[in-house]
PDB file of N, CA and C in Angstrom:
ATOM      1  N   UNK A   1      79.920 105.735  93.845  1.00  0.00           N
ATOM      2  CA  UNK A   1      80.638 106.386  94.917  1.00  0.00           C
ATOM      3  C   UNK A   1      80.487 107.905  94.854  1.00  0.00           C
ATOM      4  N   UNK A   2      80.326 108.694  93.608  1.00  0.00           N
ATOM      5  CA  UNK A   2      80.319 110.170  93.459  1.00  0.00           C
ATOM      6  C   UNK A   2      79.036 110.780  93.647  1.00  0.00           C
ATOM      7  N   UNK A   3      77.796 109.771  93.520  1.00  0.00           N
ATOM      8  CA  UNK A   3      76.922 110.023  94.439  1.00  0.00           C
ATOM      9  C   UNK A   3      76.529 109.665  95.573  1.00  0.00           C
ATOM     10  N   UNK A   4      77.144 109.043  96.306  1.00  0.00           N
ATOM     11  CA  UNK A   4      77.392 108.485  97.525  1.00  0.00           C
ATOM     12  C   UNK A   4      78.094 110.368  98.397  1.00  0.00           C
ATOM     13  N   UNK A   5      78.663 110.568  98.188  1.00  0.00           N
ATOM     14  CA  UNK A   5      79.914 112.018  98.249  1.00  0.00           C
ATOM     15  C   UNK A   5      78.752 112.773  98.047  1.00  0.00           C
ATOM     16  N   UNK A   6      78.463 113.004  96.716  1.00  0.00           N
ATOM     17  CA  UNK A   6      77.872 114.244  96.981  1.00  0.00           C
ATOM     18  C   UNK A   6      76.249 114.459  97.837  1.00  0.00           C
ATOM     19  N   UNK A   7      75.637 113.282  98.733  1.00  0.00           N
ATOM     20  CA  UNK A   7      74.711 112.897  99.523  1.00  0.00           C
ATOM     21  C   UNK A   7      75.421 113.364 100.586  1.00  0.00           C
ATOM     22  N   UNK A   8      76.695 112.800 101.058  1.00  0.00           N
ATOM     23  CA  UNK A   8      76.931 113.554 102.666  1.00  0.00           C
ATOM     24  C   UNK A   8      77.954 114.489 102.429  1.00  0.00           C
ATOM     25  N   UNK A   9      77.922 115.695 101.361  1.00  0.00           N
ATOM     26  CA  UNK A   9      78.212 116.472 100.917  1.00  0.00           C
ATOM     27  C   UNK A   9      76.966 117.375 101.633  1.00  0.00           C
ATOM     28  N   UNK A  10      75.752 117.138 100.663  1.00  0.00           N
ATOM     29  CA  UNK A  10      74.972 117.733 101.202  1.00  0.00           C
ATOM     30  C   UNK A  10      73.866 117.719 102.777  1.00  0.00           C
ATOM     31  N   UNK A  11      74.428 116.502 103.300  1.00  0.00           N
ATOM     32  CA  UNK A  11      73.915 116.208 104.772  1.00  0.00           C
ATOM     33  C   UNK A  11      75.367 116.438 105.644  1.00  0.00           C
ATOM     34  N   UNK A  12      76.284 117.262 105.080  1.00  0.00           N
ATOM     35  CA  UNK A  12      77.752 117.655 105.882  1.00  0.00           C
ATOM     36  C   UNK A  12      77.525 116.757 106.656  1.00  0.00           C
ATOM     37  N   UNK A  13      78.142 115.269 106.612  1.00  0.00           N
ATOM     38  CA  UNK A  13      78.582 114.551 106.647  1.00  0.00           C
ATOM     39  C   UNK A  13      80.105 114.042 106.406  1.00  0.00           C
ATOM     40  N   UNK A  14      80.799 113.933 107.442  1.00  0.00           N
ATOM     41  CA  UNK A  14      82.700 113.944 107.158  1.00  0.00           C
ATOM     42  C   UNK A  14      82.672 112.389 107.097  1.00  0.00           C
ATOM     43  N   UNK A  15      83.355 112.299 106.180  1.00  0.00           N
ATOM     44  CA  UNK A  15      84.215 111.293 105.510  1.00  0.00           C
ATOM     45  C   UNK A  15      85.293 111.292 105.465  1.00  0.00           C
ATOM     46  N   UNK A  16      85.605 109.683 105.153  1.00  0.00           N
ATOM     47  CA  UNK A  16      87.418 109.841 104.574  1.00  0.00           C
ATOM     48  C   UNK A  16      87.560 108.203 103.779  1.00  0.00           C
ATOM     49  N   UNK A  17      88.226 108.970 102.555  1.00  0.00           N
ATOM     50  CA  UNK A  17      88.193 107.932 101.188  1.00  0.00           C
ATOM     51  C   UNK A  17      89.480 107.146 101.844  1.00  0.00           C
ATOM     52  N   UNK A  18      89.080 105.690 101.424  1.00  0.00           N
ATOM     53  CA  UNK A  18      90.113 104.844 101.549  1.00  0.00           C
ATOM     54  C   UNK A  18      90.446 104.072 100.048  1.00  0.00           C
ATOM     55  N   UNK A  19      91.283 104.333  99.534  1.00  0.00           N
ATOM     56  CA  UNK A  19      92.039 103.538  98.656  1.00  0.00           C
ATOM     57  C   UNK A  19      92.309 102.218  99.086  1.00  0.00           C
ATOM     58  N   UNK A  20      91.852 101.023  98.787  1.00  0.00           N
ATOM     59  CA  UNK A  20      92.204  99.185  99.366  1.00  0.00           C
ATOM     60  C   UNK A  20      93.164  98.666  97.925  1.00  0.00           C
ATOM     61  N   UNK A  21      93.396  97.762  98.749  1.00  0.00           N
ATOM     62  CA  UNK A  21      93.997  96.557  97.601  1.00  0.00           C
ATOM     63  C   UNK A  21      94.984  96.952  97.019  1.00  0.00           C
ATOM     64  N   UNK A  22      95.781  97.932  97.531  1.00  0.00           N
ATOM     65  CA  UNK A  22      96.945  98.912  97.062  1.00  0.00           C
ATOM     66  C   UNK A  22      98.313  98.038  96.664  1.00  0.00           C
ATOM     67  N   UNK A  23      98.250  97.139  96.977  1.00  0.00           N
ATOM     68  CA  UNK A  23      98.868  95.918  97.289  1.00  0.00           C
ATOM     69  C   UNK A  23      99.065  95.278  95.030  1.00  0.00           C
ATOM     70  N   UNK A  24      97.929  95.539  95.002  1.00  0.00           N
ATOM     71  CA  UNK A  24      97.786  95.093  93.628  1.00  0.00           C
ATOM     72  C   UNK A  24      98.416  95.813  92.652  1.00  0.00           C
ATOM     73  N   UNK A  25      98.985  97.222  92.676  1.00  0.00           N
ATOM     74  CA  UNK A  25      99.239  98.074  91.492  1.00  0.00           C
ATOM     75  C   UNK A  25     100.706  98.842  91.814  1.00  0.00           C
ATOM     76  N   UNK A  26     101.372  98.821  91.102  1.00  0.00           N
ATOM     77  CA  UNK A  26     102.836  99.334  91.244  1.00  0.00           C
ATOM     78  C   UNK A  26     102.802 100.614  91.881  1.00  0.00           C
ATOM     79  N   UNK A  27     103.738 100.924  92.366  1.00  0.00           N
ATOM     80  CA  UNK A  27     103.560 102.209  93.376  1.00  0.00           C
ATOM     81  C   UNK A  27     103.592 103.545  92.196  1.00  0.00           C
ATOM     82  N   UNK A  28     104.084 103.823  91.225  1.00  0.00           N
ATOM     83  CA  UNK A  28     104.432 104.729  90.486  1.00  0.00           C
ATOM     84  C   UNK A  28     101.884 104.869  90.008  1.00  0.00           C
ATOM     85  N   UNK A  29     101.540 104.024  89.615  1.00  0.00           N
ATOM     86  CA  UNK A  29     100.422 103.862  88.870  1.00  0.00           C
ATOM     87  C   UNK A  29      99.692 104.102  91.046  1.00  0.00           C
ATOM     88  N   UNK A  30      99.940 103.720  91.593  1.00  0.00           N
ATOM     89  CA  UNK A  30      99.257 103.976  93.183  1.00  0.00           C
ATOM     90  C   UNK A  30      99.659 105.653  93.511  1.00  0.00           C
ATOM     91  N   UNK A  31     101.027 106.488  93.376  1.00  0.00           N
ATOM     92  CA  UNK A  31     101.095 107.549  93.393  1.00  0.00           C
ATOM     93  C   UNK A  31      99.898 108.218  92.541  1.00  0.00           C
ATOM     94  N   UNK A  32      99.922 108.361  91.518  1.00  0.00           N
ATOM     95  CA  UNK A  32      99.155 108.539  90.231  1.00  0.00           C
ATOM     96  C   UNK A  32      97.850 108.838  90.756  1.00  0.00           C
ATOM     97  N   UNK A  33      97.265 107.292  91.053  1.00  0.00           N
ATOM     98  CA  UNK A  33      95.485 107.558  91.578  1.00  0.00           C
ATOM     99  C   UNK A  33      95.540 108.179  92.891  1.00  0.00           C
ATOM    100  N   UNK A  34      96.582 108.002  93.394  1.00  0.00           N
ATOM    101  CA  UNK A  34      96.072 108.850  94.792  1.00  0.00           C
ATOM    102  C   UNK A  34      96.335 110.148  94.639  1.00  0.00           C
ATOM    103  N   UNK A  35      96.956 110.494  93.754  1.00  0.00           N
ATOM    104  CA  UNK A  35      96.673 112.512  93.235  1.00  0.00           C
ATOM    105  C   UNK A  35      95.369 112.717  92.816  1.00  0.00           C
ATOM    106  N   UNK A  36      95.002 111.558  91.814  1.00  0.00           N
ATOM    107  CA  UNK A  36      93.545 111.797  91.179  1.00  0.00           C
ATOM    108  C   UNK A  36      92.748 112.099  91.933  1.00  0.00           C
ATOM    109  N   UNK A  37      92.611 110.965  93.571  1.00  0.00           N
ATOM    110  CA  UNK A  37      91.516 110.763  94.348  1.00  0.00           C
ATOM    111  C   UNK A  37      91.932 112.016  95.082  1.00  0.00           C
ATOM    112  N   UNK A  38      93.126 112.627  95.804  1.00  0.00           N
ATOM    113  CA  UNK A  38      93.238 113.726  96.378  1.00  0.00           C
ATOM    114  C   UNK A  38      92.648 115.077  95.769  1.00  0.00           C
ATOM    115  N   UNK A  39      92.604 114.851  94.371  1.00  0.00           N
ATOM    116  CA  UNK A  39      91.979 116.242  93.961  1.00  0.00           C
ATOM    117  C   UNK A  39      90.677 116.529  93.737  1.00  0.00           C
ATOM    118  N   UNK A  40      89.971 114.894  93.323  1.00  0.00           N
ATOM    119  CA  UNK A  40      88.453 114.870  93.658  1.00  0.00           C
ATOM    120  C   UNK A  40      88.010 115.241  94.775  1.00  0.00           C
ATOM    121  N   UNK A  41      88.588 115.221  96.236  1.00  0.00           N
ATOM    122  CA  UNK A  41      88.197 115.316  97.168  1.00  0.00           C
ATOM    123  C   UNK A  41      88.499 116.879  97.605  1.00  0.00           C
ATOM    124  N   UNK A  42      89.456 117.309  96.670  1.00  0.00           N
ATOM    125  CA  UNK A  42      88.974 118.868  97.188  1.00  0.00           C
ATOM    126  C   UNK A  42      87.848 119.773  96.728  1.00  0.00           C
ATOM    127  N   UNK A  43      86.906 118.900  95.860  1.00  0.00           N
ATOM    128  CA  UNK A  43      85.993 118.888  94.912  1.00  0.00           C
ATOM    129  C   UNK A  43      84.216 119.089  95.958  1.00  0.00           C
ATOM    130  N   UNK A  44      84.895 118.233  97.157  1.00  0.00           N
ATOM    131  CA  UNK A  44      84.064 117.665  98.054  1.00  0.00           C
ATOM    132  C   UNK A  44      83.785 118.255  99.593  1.00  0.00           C
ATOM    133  N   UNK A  45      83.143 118.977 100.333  1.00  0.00           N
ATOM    134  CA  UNK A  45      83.199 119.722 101.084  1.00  0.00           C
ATOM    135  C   UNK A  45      83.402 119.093 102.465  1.00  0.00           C
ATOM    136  N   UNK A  46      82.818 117.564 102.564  1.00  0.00           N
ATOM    137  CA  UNK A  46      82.761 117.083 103.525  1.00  0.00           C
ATOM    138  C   UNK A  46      83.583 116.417 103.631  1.00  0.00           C
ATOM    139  N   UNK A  47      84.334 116.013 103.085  1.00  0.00           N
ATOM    140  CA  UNK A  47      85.706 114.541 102.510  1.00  0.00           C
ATOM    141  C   UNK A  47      86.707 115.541 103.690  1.00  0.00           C
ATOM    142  N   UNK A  48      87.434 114.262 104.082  1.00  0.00           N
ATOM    143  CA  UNK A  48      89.155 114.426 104.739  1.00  0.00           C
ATOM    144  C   UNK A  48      89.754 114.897 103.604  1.00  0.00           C
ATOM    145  N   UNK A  49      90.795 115.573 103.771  1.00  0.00           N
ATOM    146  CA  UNK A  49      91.547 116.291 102.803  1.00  0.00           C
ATOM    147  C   UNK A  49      92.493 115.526 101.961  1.00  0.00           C
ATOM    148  N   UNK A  50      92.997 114.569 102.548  1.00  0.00           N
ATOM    149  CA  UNK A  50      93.680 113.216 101.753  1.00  0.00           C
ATOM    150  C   UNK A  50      93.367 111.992 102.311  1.00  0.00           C
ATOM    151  N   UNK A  51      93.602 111.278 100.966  1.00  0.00           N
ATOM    152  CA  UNK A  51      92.904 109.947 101.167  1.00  0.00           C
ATOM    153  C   UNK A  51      93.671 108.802 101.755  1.00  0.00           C
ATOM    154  N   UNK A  52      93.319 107.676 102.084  1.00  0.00           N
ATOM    155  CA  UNK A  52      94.018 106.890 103.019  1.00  0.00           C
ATOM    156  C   UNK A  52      94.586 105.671 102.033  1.00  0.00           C
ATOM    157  N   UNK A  53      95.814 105.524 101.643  1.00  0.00           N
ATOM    158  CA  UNK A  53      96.311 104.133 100.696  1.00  0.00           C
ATOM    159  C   UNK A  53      96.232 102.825 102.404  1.00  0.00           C
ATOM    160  N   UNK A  54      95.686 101.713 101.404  1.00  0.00           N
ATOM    161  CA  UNK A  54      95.463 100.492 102.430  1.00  0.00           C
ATOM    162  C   UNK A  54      96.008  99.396 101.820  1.00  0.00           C
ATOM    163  N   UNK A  55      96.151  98.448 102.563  1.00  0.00           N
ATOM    164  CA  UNK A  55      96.310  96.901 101.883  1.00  0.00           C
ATOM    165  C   UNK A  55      96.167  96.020 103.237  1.00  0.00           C
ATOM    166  N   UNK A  56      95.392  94.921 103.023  1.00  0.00           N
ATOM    167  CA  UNK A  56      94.856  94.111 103.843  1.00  0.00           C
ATOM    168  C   UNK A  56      95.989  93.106 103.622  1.00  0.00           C
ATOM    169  N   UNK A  57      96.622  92.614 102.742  1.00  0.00           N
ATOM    170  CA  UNK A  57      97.212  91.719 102.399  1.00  0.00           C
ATOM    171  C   UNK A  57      99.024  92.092 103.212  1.00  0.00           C
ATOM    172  N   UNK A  58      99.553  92.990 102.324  1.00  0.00           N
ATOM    173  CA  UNK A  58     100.744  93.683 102.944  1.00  0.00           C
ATOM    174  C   UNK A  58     100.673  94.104 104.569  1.00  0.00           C
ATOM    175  N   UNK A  59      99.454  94.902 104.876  1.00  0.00           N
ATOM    176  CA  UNK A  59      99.170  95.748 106.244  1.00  0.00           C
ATOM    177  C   UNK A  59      99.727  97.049 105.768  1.00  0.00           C
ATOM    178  N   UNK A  60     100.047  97.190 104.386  1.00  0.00           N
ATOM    179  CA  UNK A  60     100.797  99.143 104.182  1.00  0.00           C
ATOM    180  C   UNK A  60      99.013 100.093 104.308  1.00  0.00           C
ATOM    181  N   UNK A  61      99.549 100.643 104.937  1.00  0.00           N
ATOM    182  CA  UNK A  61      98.671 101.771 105.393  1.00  0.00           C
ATOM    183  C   UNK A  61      97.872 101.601 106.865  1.00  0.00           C
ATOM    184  N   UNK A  62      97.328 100.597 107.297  1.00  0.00           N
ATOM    185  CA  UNK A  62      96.405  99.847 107.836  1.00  0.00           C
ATOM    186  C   UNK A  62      96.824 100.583 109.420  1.00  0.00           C
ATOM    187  N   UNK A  63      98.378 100.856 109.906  1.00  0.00           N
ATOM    188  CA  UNK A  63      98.510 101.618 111.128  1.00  0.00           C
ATOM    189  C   UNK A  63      97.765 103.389 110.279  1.00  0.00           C
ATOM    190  N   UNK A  64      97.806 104.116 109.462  1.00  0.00           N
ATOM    191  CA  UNK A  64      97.495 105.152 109.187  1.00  0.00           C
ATOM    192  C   UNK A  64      96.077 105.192 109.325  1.00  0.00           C
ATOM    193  N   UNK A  65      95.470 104.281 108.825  1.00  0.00           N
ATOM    194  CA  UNK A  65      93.988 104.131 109.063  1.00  0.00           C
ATOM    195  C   UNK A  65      93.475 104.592 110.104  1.00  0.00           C
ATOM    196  N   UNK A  66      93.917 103.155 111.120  1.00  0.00           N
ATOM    197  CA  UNK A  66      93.555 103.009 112.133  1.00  0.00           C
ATOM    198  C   UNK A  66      93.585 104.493 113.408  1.00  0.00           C
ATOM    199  N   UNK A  67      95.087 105.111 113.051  1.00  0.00           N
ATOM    200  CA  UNK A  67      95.114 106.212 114.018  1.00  0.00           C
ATOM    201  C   UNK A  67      93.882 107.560 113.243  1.00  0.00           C
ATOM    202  N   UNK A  68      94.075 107.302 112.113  1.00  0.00           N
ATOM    203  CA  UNK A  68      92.856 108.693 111.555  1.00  0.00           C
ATOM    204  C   UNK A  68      91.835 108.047 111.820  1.00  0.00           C
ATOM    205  N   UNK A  69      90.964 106.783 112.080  1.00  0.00           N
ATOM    206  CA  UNK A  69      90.411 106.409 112.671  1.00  0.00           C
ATOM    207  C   UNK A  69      89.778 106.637 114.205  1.00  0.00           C
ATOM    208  N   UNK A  70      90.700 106.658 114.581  1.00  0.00           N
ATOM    209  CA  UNK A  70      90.938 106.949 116.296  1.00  0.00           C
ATOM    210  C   UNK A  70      90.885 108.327 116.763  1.00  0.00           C
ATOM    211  N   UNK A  71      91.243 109.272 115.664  1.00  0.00           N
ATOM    212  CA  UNK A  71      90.990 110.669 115.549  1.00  0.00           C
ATOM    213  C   UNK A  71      89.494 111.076 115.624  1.00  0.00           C
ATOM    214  N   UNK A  72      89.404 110.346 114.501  1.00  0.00           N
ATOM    215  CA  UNK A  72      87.683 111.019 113.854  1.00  0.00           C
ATOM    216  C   UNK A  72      86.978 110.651 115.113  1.00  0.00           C
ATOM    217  N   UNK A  73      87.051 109.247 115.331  1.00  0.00           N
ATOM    218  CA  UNK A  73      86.635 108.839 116.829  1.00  0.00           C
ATOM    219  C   UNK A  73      86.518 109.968 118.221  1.00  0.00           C
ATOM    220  N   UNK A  74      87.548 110.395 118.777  1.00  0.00           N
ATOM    221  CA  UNK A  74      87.636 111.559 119.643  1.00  0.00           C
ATOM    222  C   UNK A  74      87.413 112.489 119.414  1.00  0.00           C
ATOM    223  N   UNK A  75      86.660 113.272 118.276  1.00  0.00           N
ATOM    224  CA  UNK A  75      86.149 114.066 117.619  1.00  0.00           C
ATOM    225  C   UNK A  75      84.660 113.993 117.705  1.00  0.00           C
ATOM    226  N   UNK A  76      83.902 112.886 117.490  1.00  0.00           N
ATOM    227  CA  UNK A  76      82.848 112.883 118.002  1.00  0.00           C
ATOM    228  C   UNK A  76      82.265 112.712 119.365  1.00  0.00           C
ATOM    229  N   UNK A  77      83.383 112.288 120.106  1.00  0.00           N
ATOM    230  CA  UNK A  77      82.864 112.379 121.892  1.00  0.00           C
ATOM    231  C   UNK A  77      83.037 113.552 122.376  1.00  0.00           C
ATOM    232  N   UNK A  78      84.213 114.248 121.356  1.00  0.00           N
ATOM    233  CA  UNK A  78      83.886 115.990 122.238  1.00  0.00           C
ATOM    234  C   UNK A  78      83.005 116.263 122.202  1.00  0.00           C
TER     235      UNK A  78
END
């Protein structure tokens, strides 16, 4: 994945990290990695500025997605 990043790093290429399966790990240990992953990504020139927590199973996050989704979306038809 960290060379995956730093490829559309250098083809400025915007992204946005999604955290999945959030569903699996206690929220205190899910706070935790999502500081980790938030600070890698300020690491990263092209990355969204924070990352997206998901769960397919629950649906927690999955409306947040979808609207930063819908963003990035109308962003490229301007």
């Amino acid at each position: 994945d960290l060379a995956v990043m730093d490829l559309l790093d250098r083809a400025a290429v915007t992204f946005q990290l999604v955290l999945t399966k959030c569903d699996a790990v206690k929220p205190t240990a899910l706070e935790k990695k999502k500081a980790q992953v938030d600070e890698l990504i300020r690491t990263h020139t092209a990355a969204y500025p924070v990352a997206i927590a998901t769960s397919s199973e629950t649906k927690f996050g999955i409306d947040v997605l979808r609207a930063e989704l819908a963003n990035m979306a109308e962003g490229i038809e301007s």
